[in-house]
Protein backbone atom coordinates (compact mmCIF):
# COMPACT_ATOMS: atom_id res chain seq x y z
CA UNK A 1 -204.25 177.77 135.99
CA UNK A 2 -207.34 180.03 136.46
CA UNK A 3 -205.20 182.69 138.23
CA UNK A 4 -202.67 182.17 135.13
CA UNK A 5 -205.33 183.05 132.86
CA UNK A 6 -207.02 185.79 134.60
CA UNK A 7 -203.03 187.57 135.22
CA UNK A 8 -203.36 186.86 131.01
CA UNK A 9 -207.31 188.54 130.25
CA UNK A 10 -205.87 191.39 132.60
CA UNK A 11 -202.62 192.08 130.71
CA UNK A 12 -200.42 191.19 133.57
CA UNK A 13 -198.69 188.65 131.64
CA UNK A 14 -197.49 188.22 128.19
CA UNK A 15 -198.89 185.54 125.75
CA UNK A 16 -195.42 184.41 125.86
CA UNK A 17 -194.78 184.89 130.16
CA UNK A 18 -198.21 182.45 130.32
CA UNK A 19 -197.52 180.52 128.29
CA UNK A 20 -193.76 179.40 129.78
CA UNK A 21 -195.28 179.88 133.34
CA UNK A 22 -198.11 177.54 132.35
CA UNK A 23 -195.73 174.90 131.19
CA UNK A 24 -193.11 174.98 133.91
CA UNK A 25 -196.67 174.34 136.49
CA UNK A 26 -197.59 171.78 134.90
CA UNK A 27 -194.33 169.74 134.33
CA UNK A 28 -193.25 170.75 138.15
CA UNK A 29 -194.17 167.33 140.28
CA UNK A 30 -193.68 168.86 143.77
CA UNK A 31 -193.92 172.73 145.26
CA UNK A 32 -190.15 172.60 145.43
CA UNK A 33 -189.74 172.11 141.64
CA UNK A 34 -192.40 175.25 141.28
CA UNK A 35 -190.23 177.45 143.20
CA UNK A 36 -187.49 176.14 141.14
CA UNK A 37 -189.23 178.38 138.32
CA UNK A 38 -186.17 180.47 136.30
CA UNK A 39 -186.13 183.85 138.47
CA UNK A 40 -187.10 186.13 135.81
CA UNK A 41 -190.20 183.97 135.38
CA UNK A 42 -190.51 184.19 139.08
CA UNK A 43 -190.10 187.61 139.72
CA UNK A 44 -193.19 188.20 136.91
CA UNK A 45 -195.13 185.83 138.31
CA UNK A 46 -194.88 187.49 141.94
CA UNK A 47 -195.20 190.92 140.54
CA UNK A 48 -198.38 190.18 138.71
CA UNK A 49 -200.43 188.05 142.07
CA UNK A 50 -199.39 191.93 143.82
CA UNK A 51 -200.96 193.36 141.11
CA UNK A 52 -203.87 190.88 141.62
CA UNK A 53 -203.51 191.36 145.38
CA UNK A 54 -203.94 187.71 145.56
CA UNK A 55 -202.74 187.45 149.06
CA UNK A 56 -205.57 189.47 150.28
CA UNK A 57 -207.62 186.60 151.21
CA UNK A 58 -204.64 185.84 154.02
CA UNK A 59 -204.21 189.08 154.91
CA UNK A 60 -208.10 189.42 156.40
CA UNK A 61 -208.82 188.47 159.96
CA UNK A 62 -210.45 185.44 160.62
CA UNK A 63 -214.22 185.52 160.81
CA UNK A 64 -215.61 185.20 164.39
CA UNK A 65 -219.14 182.93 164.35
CA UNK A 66 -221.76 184.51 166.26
């Protein structure tokens, strides 16, 4: 929810978008039933953690211990 509400402070969602997305999260028991999501809520949701570049954490190489 964190994420949620950051995409919110930085005006990458609606009131209304967080709100719904919010809601569906926490009603969905299992990943499948997330990904379930209705696809417009989807698509805003994925177009927002871009935005947020929130897969950049996967995208670095893995740090090598000295």
């Amino acid at each position: 929810m964190q994420t949620l509400d950051e995409m919110l402070s930085l005006n990458l969602l609606t009131p209304a978008q967080h709100t719904e997305i919010a809601a569906w999260v926490a009603h969905a028991r299992t990943p499948e039933a997330i990904m379930a999501m209705p696809a417009p809520l989807w698509r805003t949701l994925e177009l927002a953690s871009v935005l947020m570049n929130v897969d950049a954490d996967l995208l670095q190489p893995p740090l090598l211990s000295a």
